[in-house]
N, C-alpha and C. Protein backbone atom coordinates (compact mmCIF):
# COMPACT_ATOMS: atom_id res chain seq x y z
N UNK A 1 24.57 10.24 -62.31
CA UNK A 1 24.15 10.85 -61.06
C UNK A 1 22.78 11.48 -61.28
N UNK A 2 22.11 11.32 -60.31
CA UNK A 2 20.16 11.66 -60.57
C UNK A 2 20.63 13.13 -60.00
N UNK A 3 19.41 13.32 -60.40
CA UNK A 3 19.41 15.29 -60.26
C UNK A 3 19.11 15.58 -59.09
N UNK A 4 19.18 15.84 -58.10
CA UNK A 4 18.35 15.94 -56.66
C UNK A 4 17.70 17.38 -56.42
N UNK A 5 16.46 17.24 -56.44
CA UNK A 5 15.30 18.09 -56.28
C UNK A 5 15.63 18.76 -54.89
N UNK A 6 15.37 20.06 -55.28
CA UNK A 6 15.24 20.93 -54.14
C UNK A 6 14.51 20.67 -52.91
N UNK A 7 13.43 20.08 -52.91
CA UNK A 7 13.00 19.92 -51.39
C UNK A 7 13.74 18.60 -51.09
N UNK A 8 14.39 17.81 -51.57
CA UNK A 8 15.56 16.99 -51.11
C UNK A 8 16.73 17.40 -50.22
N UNK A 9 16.53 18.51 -51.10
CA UNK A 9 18.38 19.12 -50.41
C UNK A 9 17.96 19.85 -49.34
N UNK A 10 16.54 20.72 -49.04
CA UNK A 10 16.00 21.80 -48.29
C UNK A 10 16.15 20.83 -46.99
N UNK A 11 15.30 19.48 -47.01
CA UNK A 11 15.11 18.67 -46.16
C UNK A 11 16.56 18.23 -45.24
N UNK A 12 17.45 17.90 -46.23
CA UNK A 12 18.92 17.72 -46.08
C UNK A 12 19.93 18.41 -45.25
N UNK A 13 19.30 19.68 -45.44
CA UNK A 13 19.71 20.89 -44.62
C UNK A 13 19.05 21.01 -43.10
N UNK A 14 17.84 21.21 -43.28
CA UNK A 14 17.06 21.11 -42.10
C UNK A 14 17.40 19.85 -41.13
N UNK A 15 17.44 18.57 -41.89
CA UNK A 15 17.67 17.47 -40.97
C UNK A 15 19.57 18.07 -40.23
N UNK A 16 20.61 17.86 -40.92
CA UNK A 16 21.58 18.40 -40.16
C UNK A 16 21.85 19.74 -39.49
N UNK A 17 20.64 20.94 -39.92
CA UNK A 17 20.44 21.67 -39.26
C UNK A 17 19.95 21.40 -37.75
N UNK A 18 19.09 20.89 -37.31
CA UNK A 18 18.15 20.44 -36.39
C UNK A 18 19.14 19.58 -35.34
N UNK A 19 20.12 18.02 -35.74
CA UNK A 19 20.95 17.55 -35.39
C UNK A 19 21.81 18.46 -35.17
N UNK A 20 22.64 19.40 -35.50
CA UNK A 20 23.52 19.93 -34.87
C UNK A 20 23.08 20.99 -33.94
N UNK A 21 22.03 21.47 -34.18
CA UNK A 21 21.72 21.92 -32.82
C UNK A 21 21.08 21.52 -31.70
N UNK A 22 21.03 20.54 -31.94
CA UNK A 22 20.77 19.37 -30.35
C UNK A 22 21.54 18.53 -29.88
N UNK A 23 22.85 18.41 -30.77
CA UNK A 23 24.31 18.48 -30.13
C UNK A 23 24.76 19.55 -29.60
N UNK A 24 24.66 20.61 -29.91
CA UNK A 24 25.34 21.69 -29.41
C UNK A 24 24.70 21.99 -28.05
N UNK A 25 23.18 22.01 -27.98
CA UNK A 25 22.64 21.94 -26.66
C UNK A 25 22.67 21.28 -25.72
N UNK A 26 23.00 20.19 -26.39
CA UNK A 26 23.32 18.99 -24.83
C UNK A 26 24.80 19.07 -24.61
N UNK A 27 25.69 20.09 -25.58
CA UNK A 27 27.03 19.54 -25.24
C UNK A 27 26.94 21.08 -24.12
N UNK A 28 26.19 21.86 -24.56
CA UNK A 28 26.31 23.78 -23.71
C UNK A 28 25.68 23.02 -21.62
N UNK A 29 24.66 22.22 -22.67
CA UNK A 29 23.64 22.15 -20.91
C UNK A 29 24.89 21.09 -20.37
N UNK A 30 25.50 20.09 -20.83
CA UNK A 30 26.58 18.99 -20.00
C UNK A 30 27.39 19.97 -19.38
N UNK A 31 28.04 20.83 -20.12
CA UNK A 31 29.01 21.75 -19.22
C UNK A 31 28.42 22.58 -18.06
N UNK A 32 27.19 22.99 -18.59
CA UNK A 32 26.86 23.85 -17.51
C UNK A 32 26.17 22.96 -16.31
N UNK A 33 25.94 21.98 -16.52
CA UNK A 33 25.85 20.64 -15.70
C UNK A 33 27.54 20.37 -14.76
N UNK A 34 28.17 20.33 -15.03
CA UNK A 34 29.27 20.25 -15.06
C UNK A 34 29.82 21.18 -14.03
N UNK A 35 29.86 23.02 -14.42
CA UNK A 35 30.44 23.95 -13.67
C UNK A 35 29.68 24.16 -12.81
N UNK A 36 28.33 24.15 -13.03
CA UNK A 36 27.08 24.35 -11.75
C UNK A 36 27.40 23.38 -10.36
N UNK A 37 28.20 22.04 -10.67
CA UNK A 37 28.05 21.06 -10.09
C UNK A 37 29.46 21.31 -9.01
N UNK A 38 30.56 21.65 -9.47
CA UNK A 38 31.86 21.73 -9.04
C UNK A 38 32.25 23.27 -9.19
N UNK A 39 32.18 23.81 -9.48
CA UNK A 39 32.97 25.55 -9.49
C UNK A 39 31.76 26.11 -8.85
N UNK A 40 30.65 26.42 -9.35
CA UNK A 40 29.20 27.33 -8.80
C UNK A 40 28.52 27.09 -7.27
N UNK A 41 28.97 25.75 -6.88
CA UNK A 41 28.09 25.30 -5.67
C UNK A 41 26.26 24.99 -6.15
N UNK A 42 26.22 24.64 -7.15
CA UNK A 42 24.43 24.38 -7.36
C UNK A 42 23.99 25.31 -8.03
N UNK A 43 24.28 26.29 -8.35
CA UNK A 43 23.56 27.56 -8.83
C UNK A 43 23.16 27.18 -10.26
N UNK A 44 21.74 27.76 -10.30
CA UNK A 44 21.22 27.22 -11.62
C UNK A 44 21.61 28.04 -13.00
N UNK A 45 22.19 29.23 -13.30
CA UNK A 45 22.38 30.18 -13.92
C UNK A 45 23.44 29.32 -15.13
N UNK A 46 24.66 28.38 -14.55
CA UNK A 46 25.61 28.18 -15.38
C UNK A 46 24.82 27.08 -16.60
N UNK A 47 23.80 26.19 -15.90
CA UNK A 47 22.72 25.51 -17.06
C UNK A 47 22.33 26.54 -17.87
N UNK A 48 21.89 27.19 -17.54
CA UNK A 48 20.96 28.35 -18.03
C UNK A 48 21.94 29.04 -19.25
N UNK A 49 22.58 29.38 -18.80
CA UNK A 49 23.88 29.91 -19.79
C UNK A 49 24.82 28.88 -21.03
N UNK A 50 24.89 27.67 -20.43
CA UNK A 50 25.00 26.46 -21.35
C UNK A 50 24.44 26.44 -22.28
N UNK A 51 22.86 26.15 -21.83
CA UNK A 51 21.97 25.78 -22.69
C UNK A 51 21.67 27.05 -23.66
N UNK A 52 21.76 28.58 -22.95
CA UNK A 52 21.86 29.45 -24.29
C UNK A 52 22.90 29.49 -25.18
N UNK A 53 23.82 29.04 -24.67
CA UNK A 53 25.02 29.62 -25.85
C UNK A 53 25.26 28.12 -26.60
N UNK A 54 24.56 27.15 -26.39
CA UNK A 54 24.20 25.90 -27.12
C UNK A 54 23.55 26.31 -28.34
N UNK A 55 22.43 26.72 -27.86
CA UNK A 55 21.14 26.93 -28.85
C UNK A 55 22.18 28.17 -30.05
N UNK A 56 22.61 29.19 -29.31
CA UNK A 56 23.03 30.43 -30.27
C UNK A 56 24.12 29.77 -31.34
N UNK A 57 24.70 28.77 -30.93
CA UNK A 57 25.78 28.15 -31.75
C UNK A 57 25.58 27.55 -32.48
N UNK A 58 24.17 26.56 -32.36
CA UNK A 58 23.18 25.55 -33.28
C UNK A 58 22.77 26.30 -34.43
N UNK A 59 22.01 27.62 -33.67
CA UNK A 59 21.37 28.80 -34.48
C UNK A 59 22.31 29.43 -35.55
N UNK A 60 23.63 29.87 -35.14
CA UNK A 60 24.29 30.35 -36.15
C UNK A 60 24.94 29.75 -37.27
N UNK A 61 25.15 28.14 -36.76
CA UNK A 61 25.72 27.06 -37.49
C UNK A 61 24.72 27.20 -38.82
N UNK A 62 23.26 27.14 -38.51
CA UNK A 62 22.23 27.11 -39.34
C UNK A 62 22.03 27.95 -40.29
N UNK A 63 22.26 29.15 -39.91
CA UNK A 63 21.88 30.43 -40.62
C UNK A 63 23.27 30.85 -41.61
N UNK A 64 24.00 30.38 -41.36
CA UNK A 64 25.47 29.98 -41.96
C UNK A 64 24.96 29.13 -43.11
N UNK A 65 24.12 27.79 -42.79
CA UNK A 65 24.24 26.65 -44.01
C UNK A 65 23.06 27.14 -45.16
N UNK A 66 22.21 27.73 -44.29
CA UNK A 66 21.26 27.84 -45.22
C UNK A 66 21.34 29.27 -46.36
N UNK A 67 22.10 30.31 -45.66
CA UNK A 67 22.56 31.62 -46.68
C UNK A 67 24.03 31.38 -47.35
N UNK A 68 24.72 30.26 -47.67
CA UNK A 68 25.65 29.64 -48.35
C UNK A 68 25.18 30.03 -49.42
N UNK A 69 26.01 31.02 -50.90
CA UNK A 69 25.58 30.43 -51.90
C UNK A 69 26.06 29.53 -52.73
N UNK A 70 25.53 29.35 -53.25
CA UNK A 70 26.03 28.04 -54.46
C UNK A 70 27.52 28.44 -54.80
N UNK A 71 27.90 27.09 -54.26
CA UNK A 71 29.51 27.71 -55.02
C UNK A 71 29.76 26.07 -55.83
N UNK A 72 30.38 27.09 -57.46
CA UNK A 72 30.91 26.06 -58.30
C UNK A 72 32.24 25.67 -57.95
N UNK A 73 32.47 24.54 -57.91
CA UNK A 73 33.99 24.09 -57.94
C UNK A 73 35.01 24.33 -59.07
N UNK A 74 35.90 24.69 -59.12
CA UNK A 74 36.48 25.72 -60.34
C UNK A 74 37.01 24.20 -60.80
N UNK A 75 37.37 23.19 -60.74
CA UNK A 75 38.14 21.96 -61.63
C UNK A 75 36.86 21.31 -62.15
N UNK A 76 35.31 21.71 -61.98
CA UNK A 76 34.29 21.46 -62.62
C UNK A 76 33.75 21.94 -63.79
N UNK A 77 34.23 23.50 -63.95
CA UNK A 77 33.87 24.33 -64.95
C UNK A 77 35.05 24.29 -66.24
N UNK A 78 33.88 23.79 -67.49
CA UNK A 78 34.96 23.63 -68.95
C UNK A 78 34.30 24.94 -69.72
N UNK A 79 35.93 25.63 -70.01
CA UNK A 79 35.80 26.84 -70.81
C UNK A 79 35.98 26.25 -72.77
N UNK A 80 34.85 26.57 -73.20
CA UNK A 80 34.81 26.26 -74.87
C UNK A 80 34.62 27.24 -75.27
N UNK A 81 35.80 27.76 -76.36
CA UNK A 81 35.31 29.04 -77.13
C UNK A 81 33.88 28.95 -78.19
N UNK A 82 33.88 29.85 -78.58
CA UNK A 82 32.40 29.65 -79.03
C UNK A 82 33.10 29.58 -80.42
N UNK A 83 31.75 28.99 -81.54
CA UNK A 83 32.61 28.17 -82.84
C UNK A 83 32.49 29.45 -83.29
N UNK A 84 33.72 29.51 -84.34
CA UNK A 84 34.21 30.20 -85.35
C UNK A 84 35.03 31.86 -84.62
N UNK A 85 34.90 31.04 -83.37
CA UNK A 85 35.95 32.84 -82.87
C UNK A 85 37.59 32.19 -82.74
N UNK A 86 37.88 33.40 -83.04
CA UNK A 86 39.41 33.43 -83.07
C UNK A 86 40.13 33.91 -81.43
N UNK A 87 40.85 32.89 -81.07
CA UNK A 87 41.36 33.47 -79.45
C UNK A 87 42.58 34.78 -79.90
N UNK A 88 41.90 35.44 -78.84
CA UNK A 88 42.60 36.53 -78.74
C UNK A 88 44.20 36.42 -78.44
N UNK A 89 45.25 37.64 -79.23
CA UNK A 89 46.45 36.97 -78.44
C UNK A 89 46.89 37.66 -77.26
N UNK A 90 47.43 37.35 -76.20
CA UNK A 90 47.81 37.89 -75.62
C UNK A 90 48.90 39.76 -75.95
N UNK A 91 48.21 40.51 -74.99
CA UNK A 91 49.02 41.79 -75.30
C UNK A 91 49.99 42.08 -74.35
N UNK A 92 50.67 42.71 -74.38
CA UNK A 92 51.94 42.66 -73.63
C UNK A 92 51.96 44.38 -73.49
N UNK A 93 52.05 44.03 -71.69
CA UNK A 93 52.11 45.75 -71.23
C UNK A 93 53.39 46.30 -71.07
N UNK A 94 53.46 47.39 -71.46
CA UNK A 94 54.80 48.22 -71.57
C UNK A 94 54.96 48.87 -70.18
């Protein structure tokens, strides 16, 4: 497996960053397309409100992926004692 360079992964992020929040906006503006059209009578406010709570959901999705920290997978990590130590034995609490 090749090593993948940080502005690889930065890019990686940004690209599904960017895509999911232009799903989320067209899925906020369809609804508010939607309730404006049948519940509101025309009123432009329920787009308006779509399309923000689109964007805020894109936005937080993002700010979520990118302050992730590194997490190791624990069935990845091998514990080796270091040479010439003796394992401790277990003590037993009273």
């Amino acid at each position: 497996m090749a090593a993948s360079r940080s502005e690889d992964i930065l890019g990686q992020k940004w690209d599904r960053c960017v895509a999911d929040t232009l799903i989320k906006i067209g899925g906020g503006l369809t609804l508010g397309v939607v309730f404006s059209a049948i519940v509101f009578k025309r009123r432009p406010w329920p787009l308006v409100f779509g399309l923000g709570f689109g964007a805020g959901m894109g936005y937080a999705n993002c700010q979520h992926e990118f302050n992730e920290p590194f997490l190791v997978k624990a069935e990845k990590v091998i514990v080796k004692p270091k040479a010439g130590a003796v394992p401790e034995a277990p003590t037993e609490a009273q």
